[in-house]
Protein backbone atom coordinates (compact mmCIF):
# COMPACT_ATOMS: atom_id res chain seq x y z
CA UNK A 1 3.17 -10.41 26.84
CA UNK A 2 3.26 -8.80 23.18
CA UNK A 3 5.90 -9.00 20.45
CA UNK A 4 8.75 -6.84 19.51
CA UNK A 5 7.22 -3.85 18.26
CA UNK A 6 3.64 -4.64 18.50
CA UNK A 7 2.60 -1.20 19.28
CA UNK A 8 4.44 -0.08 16.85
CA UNK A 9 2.46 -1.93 13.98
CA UNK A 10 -0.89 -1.44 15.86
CA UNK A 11 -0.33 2.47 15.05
CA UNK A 12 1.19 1.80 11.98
CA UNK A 13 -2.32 -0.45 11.18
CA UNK A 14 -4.34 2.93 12.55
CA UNK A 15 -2.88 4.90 9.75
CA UNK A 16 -2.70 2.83 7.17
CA UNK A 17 -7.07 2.31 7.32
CA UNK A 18 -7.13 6.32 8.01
CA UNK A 19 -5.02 6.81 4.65
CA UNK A 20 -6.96 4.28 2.79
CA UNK A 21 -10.07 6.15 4.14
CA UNK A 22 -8.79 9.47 3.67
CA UNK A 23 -7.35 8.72 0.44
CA UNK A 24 -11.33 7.55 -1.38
CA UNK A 25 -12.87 10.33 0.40
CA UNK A 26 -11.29 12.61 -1.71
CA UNK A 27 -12.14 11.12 -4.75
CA UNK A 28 -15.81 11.23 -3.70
CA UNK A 29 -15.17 14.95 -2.84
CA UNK A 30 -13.98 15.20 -6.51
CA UNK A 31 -16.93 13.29 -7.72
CA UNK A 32 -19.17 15.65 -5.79
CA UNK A 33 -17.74 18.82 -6.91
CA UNK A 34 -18.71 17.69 -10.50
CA UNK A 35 -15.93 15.96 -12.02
CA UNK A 36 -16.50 12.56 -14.01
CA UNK A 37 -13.97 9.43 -12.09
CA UNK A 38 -12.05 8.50 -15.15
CA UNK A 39 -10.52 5.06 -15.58
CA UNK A 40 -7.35 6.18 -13.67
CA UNK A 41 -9.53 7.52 -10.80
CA UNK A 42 -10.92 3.87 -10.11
CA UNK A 43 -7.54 2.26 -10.69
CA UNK A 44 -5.79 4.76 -8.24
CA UNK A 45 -8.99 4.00 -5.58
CA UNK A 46 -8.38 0.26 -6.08
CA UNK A 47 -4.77 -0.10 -6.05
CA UNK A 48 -4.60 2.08 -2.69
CA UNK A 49 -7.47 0.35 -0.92
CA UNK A 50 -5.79 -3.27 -1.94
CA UNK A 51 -1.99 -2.01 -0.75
CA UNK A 52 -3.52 -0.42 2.45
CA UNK A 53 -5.39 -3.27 3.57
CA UNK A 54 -2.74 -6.28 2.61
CA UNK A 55 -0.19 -3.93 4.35
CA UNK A 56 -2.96 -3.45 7.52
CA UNK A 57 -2.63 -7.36 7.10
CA UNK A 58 0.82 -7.22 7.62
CA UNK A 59 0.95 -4.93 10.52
CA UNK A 60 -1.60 -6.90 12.24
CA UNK A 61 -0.07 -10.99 11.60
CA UNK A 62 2.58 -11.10 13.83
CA UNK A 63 0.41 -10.19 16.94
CA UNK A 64 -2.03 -12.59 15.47
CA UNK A 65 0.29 -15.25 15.26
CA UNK A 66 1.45 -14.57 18.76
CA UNK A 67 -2.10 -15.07 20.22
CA UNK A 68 -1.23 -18.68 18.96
CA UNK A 69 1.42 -19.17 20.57
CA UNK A 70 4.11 -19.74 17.96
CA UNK A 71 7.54 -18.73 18.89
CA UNK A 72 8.74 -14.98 18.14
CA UNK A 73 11.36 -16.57 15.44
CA UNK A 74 8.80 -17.87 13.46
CA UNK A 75 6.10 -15.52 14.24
CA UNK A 76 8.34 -13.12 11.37
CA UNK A 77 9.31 -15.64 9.28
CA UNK A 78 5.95 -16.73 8.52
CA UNK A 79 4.63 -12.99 8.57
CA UNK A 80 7.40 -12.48 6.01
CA UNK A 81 6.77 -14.98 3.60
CA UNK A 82 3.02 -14.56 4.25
CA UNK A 83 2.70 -10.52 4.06
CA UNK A 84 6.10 -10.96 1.06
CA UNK A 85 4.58 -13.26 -1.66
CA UNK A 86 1.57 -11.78 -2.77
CA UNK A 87 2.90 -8.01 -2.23
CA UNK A 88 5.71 -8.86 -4.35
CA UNK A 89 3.13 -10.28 -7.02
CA UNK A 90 1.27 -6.85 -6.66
CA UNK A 91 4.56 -4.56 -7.36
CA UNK A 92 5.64 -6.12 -10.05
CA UNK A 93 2.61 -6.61 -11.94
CA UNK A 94 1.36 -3.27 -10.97
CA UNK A 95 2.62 -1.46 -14.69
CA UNK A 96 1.19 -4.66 -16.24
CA UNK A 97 -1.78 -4.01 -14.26
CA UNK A 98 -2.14 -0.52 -15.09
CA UNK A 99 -1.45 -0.20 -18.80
CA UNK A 100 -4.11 -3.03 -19.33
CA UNK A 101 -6.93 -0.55 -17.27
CA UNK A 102 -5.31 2.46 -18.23
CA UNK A 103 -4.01 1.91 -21.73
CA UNK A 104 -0.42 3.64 -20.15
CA UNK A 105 1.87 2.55 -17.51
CA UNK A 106 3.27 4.47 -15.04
CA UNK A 107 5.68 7.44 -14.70
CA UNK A 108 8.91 6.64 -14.26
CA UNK A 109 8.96 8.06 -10.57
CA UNK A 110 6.34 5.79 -9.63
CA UNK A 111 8.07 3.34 -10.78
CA UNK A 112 10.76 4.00 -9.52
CA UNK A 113 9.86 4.15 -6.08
CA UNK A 114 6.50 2.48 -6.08
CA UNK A 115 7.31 -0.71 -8.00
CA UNK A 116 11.32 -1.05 -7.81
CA UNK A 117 12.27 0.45 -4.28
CA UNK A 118 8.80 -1.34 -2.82
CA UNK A 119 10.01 -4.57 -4.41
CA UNK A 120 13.60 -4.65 -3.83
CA UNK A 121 12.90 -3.84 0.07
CA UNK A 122 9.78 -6.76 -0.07
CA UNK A 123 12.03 -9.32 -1.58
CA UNK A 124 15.14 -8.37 0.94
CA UNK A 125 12.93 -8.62 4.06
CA UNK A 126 11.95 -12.16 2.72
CA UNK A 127 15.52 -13.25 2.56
CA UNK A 128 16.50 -11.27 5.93
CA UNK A 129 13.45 -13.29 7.75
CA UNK A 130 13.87 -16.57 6.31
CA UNK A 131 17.80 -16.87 6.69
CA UNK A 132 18.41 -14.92 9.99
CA UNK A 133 16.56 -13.96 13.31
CA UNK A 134 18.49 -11.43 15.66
CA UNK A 135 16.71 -7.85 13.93
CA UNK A 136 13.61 -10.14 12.13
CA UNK A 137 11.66 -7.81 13.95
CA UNK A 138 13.16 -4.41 12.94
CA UNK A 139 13.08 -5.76 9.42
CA UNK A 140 10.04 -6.90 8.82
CA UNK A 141 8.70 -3.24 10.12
CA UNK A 142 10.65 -1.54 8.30
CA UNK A 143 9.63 -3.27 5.19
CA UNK A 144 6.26 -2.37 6.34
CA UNK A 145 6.31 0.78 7.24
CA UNK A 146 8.61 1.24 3.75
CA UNK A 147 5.99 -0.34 2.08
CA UNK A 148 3.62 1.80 3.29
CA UNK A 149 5.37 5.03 2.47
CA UNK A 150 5.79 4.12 -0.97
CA UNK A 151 1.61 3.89 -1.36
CA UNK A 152 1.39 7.77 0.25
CA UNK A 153 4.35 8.87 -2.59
CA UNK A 154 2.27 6.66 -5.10
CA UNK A 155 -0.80 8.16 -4.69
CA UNK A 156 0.30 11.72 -3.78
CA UNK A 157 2.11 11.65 -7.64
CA UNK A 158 -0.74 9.86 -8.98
CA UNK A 159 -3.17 12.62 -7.42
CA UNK A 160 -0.98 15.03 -9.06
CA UNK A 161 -1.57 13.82 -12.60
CA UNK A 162 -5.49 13.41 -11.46
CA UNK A 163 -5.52 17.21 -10.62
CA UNK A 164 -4.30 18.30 -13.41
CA UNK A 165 -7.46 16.53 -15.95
CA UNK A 166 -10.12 18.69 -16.95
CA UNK A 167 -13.29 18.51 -15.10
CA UNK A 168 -16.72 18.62 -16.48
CA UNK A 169 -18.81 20.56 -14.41
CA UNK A 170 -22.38 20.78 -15.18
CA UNK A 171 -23.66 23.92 -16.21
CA UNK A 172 -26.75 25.78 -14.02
CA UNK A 173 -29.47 26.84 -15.17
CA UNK A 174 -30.66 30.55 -14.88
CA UNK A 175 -33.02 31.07 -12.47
């Protein structure tokens, strides 16, 4: 017998690894075609490998905790606090983060949606799970699957920016 909403988070696990697969393929594609990975290129490839796999993490606990045996209450209050804690330390270092790699932090609508609407729905779901237990489930997911959405927006306005940098293409030779 599964948890609330195992399947759920199994398919929400599948895409997450796809993304996070999909997403450095295309900077190798880039790479291929001829252009030079700049130092936002490796932070961008970094920061959504680490969010896709801590969030794969999170989709995957509470079924892991489950195969333990520990009672569905607790199987999302310890996934909260244990998926919550160090996400929360990622958003809101993540400007910090970048400006000391990048030399610039973010756009505001990265940070507004990446750091403050990712952290403000992290830190609720903590609360929510620790204090109260009749939707732990549906919250918890949510914040997941939130989570999750704000990495695609991140990335798909951070792939913007990287689309629009010169590329250095080497020049052929004449035959």
């Amino acid at each position: 017998m599964g948890i609330t909403g195992e399947t759920f988070l199994f398919t929400l696990a599948t895409l997450m690894i796809t993304f996070a697969g999909f997403s450095a393929l295309l900077f190798v594609i880039r790479q291929a075609a001829g252009a030079k990975l700049s130092l936002l290129d490796r932070f961008i490839v970094r920061n959504v490998m680490t969010y896709s796999f801590m969030l794969t993490g999170a989709a995957l606990l509470p079924a892991l905790l489950a195969l333990f045996g520990v009672q569905e209450t607790w199987v999302w209050r310890i996934s909260g606090a244990i998926f919550a804690l160090p996400m929360l330390s990622l958003q809101v270092s993540y400007s910090a983060r970048r400006r000391k790699v990048v030399g610039e932090g973010a756009p505001f609508p990265i940070l507004a949606v990446f750091v403050v609407l990712g952290s403000a729905v992290t830190a609720a779901m903590l609360i929510y799970v620790l204090v109260a237990a009749q939707y732990a489930a549906a919250v918890y997911i949510t914040t997941v699957t939130v989570d999750f959405f704000t990495v695609i927006y991140g990335f798909l306005n951070a792939l913007d920016i990287i689309m629009q940098q010169p590329t250095e293409v080497p020049k052929r030779s004449a035959p």
